[in-house]
C-alpha atoms as a PDB file:
ATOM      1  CA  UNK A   1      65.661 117.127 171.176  1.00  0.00           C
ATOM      2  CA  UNK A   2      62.510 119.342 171.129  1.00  0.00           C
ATOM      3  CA  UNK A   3      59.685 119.458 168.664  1.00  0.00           C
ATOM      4  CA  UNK A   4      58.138 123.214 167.693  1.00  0.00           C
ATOM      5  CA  UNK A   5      54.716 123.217 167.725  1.00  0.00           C
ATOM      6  CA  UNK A   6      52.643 125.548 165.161  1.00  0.00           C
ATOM      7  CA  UNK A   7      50.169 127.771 167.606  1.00  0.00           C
ATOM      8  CA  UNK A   8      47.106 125.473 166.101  1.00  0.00           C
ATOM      9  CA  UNK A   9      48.594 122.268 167.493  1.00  0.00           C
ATOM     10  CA  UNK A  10      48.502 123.201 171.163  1.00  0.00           C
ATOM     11  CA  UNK A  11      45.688 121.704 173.916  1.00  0.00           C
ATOM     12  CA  UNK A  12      45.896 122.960 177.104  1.00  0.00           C
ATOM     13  CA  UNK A  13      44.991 119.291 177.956  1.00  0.00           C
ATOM     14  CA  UNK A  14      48.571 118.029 177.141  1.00  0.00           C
ATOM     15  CA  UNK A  15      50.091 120.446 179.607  1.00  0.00           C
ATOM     16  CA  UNK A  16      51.608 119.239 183.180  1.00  0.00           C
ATOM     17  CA  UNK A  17      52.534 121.219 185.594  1.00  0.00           C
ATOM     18  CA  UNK A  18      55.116 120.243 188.212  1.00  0.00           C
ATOM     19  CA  UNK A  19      55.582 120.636 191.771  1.00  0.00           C
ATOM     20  CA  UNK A  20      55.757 124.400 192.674  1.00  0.00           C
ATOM     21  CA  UNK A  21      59.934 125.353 193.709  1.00  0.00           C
ATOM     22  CA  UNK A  22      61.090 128.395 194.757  1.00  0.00           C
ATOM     23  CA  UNK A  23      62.323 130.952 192.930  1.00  0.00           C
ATOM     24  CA  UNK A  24      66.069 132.459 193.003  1.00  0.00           C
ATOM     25  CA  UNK A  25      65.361 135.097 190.594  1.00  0.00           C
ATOM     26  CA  UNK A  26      62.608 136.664 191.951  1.00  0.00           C
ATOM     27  CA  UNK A  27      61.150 136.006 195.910  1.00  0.00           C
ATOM     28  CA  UNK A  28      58.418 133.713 194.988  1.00  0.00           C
ATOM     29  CA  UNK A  29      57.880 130.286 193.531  1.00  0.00           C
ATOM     30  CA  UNK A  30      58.427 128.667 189.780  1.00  0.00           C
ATOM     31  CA  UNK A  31      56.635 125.407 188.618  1.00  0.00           C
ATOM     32  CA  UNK A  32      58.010 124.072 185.236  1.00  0.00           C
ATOM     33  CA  UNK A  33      55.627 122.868 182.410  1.00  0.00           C
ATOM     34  CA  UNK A  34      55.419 119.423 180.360  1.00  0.00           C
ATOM     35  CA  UNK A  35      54.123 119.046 177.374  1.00  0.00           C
ATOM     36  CA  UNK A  36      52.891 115.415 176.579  1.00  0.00           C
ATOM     37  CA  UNK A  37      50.490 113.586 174.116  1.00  0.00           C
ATOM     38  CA  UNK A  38      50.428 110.016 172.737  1.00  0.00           C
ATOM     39  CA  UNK A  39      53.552 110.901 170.688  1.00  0.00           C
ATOM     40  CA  UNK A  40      55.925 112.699 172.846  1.00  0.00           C
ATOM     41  CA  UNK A  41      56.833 114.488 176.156  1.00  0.00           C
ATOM     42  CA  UNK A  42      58.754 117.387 176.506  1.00  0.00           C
ATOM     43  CA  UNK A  43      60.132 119.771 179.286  1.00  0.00           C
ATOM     44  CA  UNK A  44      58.777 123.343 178.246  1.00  0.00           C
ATOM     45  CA  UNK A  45      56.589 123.881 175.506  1.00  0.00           C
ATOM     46  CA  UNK A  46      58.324 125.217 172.079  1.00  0.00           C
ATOM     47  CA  UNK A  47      56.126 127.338 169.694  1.00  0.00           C
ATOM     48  CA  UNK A  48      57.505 128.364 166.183  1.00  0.00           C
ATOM     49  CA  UNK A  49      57.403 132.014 165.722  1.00  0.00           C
ATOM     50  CA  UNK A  50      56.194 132.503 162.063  1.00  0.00           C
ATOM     51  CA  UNK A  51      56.408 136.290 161.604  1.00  0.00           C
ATOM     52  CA  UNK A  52      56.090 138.518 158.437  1.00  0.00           C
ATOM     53  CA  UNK A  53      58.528 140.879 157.880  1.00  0.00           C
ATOM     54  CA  UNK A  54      60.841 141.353 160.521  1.00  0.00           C
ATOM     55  CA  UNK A  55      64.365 142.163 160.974  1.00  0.00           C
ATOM     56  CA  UNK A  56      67.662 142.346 163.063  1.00  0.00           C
ATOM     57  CA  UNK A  57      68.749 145.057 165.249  1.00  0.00           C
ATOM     58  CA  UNK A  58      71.976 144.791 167.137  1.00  0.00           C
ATOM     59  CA  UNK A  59      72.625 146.595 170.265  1.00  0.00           C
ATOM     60  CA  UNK A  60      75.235 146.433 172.574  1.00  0.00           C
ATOM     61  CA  UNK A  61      73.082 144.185 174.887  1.00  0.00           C
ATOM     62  CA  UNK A  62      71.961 141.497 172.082  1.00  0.00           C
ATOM     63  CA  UNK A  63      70.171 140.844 169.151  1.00  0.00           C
ATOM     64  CA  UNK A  64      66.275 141.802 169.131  1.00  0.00           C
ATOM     65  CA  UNK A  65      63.454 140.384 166.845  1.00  0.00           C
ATOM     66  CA  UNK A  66      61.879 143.693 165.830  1.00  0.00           C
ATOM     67  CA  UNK A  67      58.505 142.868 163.209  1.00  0.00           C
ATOM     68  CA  UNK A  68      55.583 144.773 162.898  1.00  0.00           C
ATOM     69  CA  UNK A  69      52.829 143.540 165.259  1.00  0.00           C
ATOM     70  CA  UNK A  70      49.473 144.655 163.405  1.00  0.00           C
ATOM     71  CA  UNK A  71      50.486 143.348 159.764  1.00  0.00           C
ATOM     72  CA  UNK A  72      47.348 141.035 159.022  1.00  0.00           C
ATOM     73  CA  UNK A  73      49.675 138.101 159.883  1.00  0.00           C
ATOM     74  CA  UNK A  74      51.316 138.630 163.011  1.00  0.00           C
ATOM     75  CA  UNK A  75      48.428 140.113 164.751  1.00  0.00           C
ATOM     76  CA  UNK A  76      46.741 137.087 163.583  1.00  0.00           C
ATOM     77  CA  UNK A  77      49.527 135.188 164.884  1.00  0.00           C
ATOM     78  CA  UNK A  78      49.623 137.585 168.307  1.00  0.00           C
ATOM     79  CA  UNK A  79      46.267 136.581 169.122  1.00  0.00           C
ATOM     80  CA  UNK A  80      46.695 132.844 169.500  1.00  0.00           C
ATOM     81  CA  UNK A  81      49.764 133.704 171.428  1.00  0.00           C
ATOM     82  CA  UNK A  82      47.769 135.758 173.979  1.00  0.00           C
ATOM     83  CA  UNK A  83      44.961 132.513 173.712  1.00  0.00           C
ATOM     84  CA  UNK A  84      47.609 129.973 174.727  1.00  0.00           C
ATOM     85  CA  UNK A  85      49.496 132.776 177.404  1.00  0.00           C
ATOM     86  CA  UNK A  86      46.169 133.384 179.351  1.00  0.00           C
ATOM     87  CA  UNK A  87      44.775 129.763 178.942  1.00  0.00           C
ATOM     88  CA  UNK A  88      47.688 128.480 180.571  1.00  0.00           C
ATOM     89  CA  UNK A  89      48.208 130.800 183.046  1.00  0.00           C
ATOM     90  CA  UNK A  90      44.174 130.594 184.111  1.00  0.00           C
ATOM     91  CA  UNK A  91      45.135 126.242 183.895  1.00  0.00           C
ATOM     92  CA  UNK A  92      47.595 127.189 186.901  1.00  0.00           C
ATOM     93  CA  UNK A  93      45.507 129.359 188.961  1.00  0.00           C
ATOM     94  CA  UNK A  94      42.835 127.035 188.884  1.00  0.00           C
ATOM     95  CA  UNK A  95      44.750 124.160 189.521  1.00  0.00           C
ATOM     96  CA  UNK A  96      46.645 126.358 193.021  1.00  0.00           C
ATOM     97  CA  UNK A  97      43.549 127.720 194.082  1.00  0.00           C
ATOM     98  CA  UNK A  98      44.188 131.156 193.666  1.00  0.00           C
ATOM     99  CA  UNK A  99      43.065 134.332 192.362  1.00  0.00           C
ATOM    100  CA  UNK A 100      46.673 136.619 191.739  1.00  0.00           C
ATOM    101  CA  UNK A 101      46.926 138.452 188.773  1.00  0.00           C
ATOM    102  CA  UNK A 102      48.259 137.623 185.663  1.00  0.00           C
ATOM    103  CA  UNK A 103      51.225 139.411 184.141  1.00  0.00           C
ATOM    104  CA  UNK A 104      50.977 138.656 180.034  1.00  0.00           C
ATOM    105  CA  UNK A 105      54.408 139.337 179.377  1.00  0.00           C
ATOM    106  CA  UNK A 106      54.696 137.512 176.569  1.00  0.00           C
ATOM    107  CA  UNK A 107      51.374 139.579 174.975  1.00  0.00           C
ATOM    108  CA  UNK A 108      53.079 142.888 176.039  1.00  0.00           C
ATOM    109  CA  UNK A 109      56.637 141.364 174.143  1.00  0.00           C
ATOM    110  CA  UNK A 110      54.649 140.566 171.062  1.00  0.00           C
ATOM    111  CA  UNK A 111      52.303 143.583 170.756  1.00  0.00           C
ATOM    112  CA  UNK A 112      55.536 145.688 171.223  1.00  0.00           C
ATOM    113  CA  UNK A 113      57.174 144.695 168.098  1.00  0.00           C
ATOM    114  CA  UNK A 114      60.268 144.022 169.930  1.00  0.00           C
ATOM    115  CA  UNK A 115      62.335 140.453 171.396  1.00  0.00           C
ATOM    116  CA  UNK A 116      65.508 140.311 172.681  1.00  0.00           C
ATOM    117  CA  UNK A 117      66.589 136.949 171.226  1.00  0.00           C
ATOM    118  CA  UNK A 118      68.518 134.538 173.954  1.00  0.00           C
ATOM    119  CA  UNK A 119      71.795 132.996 173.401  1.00  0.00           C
ATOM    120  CA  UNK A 120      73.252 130.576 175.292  1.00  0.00           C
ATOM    121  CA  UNK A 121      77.047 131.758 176.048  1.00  0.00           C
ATOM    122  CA  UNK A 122      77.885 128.649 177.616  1.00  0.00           C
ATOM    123  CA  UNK A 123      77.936 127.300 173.992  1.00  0.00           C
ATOM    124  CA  UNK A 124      80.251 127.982 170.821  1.00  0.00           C
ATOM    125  CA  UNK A 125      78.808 130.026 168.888  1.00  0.00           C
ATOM    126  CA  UNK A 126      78.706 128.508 165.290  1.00  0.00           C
ATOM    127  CA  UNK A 127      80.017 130.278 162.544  1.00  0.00           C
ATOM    128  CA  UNK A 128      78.085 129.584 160.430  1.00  0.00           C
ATOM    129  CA  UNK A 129      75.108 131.199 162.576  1.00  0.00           C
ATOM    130  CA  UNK A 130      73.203 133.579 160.456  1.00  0.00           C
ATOM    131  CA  UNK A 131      70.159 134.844 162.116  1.00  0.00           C
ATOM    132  CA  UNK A 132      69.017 136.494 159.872  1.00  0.00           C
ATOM    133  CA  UNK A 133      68.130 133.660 157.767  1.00  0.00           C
ATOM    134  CA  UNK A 134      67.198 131.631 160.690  1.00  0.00           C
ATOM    135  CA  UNK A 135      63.367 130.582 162.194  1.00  0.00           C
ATOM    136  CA  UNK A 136      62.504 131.420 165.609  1.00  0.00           C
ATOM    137  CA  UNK A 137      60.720 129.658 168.436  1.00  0.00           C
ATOM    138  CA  UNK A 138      59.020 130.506 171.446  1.00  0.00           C
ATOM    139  CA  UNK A 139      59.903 128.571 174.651  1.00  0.00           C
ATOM    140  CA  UNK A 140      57.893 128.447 177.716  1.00  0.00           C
ATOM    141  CA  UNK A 141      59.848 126.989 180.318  1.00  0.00           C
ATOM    142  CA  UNK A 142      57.124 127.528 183.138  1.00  0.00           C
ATOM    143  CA  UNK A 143      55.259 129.832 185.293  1.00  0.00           C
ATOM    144  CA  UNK A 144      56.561 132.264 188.286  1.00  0.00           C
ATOM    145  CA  UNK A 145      54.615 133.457 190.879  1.00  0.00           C
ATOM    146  CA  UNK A 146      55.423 135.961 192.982  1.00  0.00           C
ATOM    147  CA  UNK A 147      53.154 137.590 196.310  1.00  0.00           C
ATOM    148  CA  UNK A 148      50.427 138.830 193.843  1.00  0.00           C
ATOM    149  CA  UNK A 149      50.781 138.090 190.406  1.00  0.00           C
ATOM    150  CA  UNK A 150      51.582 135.109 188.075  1.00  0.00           C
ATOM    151  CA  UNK A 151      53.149 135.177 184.970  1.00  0.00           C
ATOM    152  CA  UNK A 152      55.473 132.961 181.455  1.00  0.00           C
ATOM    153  CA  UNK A 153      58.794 132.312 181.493  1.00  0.00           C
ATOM    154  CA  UNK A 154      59.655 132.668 178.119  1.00  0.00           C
ATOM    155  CA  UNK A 155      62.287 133.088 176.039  1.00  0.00           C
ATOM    156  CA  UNK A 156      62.715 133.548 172.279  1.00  0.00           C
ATOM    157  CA  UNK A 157      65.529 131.366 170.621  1.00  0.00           C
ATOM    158  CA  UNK A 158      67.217 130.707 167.174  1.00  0.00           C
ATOM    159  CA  UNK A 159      65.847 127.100 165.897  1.00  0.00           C
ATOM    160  CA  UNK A 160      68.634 124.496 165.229  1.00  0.00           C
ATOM    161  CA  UNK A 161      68.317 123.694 161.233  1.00  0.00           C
ATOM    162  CA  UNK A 162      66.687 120.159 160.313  1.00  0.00           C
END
């Protein structure tokens, strides 16, 4: 089980970092990310997405998230998203010693109105799956680092329901 944290409820000082592997995906090396306090620890770090007015667009490859990105809201929103993105990403270059630059792909996701949402297809889908009546959190599975930049994985996912 994970827990979705609301943007306000993240420290940077509850975030581990572990041992740098490397990377199949792309030639470089990935290091995944804890998040722990005096309550809980959790692989990843899961952020609820709490956007005003979006909705679904299907295209043949997958569902996207598309919202607008400067309603009062979500920019508001946006911005402590691109906080927590370069906060952690500056936390990991300070704690490798080095100076490579960062890739906010997450800020460029949000700002473009646009998020292809996962889905796992090694599960059943449920069918009783409606997204779009469903909430939507941001996971941050760890950062990649490639010859000169560093950068989120992330991924945007349908929450289970309580």
């Amino acid at each position: 089980m994970n827990i979705a944290l609301k943007t306000t409820q993240y420290s940077i000082h509850n975030t581990y970092l572990l041992e740098k592997k490397n990377n199949v995906i792309v030639e470089g090396t990935f290091s995944k990310i804890v998040f722990s306090n005096q309550f809980f620890t959790m692989n990843g770090i899961y952020f609820f997405l709490a956007l005003q007015e979006f909705e679904l667009k299907h295209h043949l490859n997958g569902i996207f998230l598309q919202f607008h990105p400067y309603q009062e809201n979500n920019l508001r929103l946006i911005q402590e998203f691109i906080r927590i993105e370069y906060n952690i990403l500056d936390y990991y270059r300070r704690q490798n010693h080095c100076n490579k630059k960062i890739s906010n792909i997450l800020s460029k996701q949000l700002y473009s109105g646009c998020m292809k949402i996962y889905r796992d297809f090694k599960k059943k889908p449920k069918a009783t799956t409606n997204f779009d009546n469903s909430h939507y959190v941001i996971k941050i599975s760890g950062i990649w680092e490639t010859v000169d930049e560093v950068g989120l994985a992330i991924k945007l996912v349908v929450a289970c329901p309580p």
